[in-house]
C-alpha atoms as a PDB file:
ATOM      1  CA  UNK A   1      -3.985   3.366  -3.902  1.00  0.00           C
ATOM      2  CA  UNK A   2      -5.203   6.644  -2.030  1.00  0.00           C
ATOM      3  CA  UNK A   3      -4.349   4.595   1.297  1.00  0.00           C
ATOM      4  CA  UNK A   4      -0.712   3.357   0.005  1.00  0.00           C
ATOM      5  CA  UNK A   5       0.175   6.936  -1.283  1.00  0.00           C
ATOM      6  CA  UNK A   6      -1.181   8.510   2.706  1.00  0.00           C
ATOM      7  CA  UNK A   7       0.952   6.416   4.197  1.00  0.00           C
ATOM      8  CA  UNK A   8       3.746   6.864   2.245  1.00  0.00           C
ATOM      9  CA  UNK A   9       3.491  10.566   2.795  1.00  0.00           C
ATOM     10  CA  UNK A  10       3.144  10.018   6.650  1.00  0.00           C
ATOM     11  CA  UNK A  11       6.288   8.011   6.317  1.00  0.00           C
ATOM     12  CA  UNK A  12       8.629  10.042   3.588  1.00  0.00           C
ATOM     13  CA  UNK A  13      10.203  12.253   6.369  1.00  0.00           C
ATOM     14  CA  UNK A  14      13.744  11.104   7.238  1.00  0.00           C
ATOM     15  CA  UNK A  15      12.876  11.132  10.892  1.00  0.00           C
ATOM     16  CA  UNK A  16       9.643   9.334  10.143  1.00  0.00           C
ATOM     17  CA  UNK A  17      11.146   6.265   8.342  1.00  0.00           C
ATOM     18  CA  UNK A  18      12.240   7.489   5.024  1.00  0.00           C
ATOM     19  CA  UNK A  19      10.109   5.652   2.803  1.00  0.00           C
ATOM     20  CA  UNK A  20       9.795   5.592  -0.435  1.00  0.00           C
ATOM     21  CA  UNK A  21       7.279   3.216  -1.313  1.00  0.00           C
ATOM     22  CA  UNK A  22       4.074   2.021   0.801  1.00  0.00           C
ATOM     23  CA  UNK A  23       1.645  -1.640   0.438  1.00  0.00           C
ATOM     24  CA  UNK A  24      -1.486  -1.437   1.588  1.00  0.00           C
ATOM     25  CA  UNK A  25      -3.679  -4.868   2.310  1.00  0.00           C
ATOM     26  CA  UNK A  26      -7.316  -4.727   0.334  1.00  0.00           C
ATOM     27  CA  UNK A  27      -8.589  -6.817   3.140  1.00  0.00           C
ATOM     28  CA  UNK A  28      -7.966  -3.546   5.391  1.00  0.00           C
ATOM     29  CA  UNK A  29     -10.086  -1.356   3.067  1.00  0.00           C
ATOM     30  CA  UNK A  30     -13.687  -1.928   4.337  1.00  0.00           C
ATOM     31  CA  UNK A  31     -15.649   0.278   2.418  1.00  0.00           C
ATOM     32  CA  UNK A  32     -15.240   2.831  -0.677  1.00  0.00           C
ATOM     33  CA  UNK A  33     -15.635   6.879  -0.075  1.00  0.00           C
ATOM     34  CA  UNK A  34     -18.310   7.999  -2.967  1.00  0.00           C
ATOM     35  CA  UNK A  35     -18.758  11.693  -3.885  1.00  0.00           C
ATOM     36  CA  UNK A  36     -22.877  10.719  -3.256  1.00  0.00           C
ATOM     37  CA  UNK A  37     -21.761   9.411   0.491  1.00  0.00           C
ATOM     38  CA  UNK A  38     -23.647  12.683   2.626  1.00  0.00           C
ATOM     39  CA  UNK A  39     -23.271  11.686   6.566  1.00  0.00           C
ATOM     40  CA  UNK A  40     -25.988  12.921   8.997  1.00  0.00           C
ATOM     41  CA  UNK A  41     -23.403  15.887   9.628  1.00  0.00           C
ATOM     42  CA  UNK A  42     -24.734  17.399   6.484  1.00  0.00           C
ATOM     43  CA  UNK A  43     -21.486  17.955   4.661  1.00  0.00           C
ATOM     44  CA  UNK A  44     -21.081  18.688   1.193  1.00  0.00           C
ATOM     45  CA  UNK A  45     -20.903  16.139  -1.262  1.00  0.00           C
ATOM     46  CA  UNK A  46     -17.346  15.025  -1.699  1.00  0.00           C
ATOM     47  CA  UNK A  47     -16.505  16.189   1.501  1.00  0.00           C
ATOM     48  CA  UNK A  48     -14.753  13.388   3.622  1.00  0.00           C
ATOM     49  CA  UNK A  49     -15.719  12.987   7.244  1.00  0.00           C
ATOM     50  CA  UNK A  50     -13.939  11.100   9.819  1.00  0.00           C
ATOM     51  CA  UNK A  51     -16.488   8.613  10.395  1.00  0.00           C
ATOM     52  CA  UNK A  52     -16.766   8.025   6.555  1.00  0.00           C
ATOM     53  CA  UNK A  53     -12.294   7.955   6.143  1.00  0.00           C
ATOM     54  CA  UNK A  54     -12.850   5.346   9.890  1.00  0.00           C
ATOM     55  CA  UNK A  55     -15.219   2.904   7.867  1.00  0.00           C
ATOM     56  CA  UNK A  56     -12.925   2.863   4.997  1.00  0.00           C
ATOM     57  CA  UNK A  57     -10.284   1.836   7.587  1.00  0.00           C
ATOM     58  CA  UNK A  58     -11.513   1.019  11.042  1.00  0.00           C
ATOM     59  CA  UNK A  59      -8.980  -1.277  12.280  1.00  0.00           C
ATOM     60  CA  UNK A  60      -6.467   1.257  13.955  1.00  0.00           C
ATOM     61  CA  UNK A  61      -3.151  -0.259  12.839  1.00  0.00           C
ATOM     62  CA  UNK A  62      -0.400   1.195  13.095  1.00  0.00           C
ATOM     63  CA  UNK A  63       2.208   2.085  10.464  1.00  0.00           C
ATOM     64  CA  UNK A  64       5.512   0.446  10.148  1.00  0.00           C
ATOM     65  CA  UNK A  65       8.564   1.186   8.309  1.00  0.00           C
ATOM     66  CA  UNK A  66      11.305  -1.621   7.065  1.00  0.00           C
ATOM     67  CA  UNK A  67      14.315  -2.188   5.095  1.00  0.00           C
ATOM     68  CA  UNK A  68      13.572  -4.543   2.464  1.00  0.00           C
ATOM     69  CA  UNK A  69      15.655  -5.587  -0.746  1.00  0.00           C
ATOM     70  CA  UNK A  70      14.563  -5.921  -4.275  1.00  0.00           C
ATOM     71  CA  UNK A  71      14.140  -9.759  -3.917  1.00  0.00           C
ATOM     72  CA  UNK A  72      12.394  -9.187  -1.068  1.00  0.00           C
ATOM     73  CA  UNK A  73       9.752  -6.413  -2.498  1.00  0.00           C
ATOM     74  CA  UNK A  74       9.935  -8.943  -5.557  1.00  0.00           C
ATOM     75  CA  UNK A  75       9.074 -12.363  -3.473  1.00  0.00           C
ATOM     76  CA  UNK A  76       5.959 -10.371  -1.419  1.00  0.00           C
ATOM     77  CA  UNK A  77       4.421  -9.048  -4.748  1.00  0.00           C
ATOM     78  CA  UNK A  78       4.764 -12.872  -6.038  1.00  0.00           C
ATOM     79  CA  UNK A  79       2.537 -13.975  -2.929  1.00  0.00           C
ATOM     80  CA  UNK A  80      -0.260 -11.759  -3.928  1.00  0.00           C
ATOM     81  CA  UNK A  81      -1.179 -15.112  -6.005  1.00  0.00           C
ATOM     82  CA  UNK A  82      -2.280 -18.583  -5.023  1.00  0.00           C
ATOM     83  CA  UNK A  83       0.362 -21.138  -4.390  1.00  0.00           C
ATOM     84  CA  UNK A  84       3.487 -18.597  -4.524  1.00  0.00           C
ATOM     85  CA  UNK A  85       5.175 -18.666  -0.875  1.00  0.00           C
ATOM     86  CA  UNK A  86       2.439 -20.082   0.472  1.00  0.00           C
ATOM     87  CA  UNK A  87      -0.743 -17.804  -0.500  1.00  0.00           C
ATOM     88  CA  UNK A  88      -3.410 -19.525  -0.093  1.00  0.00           C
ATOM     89  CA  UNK A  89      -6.245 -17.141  -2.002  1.00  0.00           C
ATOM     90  CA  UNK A  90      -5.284 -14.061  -4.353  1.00  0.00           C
ATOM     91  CA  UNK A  91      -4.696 -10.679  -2.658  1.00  0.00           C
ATOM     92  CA  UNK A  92      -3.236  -7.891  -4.593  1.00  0.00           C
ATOM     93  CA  UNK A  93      -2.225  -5.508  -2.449  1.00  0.00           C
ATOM     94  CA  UNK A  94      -2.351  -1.414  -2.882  1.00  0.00           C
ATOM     95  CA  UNK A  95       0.613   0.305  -3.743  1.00  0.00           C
ATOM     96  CA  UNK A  96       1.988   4.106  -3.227  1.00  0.00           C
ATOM     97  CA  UNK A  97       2.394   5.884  -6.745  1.00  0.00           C
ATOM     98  CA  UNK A  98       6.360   5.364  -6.593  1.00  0.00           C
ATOM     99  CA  UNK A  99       6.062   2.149  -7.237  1.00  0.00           C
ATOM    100  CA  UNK A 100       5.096   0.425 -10.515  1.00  0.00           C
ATOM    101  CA  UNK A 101       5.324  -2.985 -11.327  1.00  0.00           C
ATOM    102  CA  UNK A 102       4.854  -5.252 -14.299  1.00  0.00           C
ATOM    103  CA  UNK A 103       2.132  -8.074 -13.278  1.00  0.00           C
ATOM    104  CA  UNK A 104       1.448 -12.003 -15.696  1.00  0.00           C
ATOM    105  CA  UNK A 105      -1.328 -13.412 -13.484  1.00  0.00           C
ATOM    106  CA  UNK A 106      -1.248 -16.590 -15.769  1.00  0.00           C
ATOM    107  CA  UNK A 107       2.343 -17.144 -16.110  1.00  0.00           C
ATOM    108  CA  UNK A 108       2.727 -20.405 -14.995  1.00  0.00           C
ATOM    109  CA  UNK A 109       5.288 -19.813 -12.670  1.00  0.00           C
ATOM    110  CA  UNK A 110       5.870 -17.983  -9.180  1.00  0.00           C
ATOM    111  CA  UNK A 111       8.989 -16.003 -10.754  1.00  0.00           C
ATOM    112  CA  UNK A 112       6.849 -15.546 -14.069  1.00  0.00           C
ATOM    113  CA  UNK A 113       4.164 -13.658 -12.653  1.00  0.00           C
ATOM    114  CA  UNK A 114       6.173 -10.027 -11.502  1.00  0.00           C
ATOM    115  CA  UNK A 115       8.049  -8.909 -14.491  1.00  0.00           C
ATOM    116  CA  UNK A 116      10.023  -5.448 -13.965  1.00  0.00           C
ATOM    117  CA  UNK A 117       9.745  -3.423 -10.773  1.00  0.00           C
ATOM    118  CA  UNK A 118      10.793   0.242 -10.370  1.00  0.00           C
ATOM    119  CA  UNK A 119      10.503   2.333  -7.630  1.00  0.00           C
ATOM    120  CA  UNK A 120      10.260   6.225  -9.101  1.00  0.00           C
ATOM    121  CA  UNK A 121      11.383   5.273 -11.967  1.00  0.00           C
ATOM    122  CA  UNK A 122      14.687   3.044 -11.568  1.00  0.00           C
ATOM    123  CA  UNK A 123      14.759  -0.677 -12.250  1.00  0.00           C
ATOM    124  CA  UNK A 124      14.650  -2.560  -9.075  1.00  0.00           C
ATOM    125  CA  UNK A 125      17.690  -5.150  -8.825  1.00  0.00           C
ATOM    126  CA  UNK A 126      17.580  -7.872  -6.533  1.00  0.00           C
ATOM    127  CA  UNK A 127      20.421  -6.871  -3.759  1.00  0.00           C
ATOM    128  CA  UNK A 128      18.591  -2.900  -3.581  1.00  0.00           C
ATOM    129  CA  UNK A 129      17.543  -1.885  -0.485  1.00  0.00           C
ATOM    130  CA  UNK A 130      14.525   0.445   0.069  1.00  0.00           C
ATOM    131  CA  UNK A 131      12.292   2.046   3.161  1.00  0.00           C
ATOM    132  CA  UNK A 132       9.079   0.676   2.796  1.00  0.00           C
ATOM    133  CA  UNK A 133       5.638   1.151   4.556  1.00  0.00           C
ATOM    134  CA  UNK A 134       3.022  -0.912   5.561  1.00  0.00           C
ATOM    135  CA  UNK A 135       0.477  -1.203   8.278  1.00  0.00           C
ATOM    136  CA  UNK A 136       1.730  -3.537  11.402  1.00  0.00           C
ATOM    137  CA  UNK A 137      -0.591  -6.189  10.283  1.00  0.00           C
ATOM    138  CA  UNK A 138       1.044  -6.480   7.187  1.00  0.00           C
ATOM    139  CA  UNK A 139       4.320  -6.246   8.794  1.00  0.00           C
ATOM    140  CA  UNK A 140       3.661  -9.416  10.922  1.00  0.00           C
ATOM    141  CA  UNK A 141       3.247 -11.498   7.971  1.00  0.00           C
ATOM    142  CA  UNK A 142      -0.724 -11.090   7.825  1.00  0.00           C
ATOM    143  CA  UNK A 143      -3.163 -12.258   4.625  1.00  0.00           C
ATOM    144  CA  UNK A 144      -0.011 -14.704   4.147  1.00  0.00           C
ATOM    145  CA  UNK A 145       2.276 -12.019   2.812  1.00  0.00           C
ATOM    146  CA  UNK A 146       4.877 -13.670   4.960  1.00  0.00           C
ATOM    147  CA  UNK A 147       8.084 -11.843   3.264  1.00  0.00           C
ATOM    148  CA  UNK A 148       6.898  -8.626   5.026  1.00  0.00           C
ATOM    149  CA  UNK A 149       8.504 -10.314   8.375  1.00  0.00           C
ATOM    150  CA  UNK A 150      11.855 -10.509   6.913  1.00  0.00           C
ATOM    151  CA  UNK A 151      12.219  -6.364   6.445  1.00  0.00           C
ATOM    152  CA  UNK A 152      14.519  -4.950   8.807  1.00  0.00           C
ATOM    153  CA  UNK A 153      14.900  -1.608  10.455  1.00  0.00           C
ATOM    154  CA  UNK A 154      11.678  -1.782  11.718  1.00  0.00           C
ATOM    155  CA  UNK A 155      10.254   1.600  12.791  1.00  0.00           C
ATOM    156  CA  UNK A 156       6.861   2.292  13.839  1.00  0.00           C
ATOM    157  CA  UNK A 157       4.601   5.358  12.999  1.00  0.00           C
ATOM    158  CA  UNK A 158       1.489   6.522  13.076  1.00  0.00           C
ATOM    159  CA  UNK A 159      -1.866   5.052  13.014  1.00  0.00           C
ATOM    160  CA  UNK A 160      -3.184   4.264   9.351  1.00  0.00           C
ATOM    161  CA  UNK A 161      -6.721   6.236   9.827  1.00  0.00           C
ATOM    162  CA  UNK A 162      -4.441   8.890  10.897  1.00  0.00           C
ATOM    163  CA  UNK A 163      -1.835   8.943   8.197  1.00  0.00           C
ATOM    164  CA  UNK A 164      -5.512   8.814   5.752  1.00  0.00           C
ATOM    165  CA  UNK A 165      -6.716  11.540   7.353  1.00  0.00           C
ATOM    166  CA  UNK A 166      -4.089  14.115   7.188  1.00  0.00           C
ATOM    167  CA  UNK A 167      -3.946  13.217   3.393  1.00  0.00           C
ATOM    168  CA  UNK A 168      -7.564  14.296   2.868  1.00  0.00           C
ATOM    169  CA  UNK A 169      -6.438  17.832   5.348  1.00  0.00           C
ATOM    170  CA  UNK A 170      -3.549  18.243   3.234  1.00  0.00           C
ATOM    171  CA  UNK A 171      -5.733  18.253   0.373  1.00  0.00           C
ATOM    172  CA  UNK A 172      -8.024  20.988   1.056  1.00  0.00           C
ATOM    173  CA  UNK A 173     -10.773  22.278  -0.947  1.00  0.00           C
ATOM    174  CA  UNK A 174      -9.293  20.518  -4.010  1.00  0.00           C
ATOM    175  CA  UNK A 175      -9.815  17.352  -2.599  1.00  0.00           C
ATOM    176  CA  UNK A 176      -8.158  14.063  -3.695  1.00  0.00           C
ATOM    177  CA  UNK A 177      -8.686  12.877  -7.232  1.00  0.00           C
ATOM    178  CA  UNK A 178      -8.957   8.839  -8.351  1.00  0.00           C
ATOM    179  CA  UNK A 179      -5.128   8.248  -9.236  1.00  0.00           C
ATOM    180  CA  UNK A 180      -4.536   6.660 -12.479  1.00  0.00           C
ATOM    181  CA  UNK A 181      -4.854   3.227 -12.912  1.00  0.00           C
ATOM    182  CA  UNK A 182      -1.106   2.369 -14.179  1.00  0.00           C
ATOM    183  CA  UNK A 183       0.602   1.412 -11.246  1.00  0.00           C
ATOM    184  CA  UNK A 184       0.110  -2.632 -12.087  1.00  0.00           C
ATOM    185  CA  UNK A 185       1.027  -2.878 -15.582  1.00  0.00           C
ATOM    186  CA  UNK A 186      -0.498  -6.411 -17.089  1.00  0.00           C
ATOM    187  CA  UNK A 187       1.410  -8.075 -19.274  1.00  0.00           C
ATOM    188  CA  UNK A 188       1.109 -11.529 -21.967  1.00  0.00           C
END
């Protein structure tokens, strides 16, 4: 969620796509940053080097920026499950703060598994178009979230270790805390 919500602040700016909601892939997260993690640079703990932020994300990708509608954002949260648009193995993808979704992993249909979306705070409908972020692997259709290709408006940005970065300098001292965990909401 950290890496969704850095990259929608690299990407918020009208002149740097205007998004207001950002997917991250968890096959793009490679490791976790722990408070006990001390490099051989001798930081304090908690303190977030670039080589530790580069092994949580090593794979240089670069952000991208696309016009999507509800049923769109709807449909690519669907394939985060096996056998909905052609998802082959479960992936549930990180998402920015702004974005909260209800989620029925059991529900025995495609359409029955994402219940209400909002994006800060308003109901998504179907034929509601929004700026949304993700890296360009994502973009491209990659770990089968195929709908990603059919956002338009495409506009690139910066690289995703980058965008993770300046969220930890932005920060400061008072570092980043664990976000809440309320962003997937399950439901029966």
């Amino acid at each position: 969620d950290v890496i969704a919500d850095a990259q929608l602040a690299a990407t918020a700016p009208a002149d740097l796509g205007g998004a207001v909601a950002a997917f991250m892939n968890p096959g793009g997260i490679r490791a976790d940053l722990k408070v006990s993690d001390i490099s051989s640079g001798g930081e304090a703990p908690g303190e977030v080097t670039y080589g530790e932020a580069f092994t949580v994300q090593p794979f240089g990708n670069s952000l991208v920026t696309k016009t999507m509608t509800g049923d769109q954002i709807r449909r690519v949260l669907e394939q985060q499950f096996v056998g909905c648009g052609g998802q082959t193995t479960q992936r549930i993808l990180q998402i920015s703060a702004t974005l909260r979704y209800q989620q029925a992993p059991t529900a025995a249909t495609c359409e029955g598994k994402i219940g209400e979306i909002r994006i800060n705070g308003a109901v998504v409908g179907a034929a509601d178009t929004f700026r949304v972020t993700m890296n360009n692997f994502l973009a491209t259709g990659g770990d089968g979230f195929t709908v990603f290709k059919e956002g338009t408006n495409d506009l690139g940005g910066a690289q995703d270790i980058d965008a993770f970065v300046a969220a930890f300098t932005a920060a400061g001292a008072a570092g980043i805390a664990v976000p809440p965990l309320d962003r997937i909401v399950a439901v029966p």
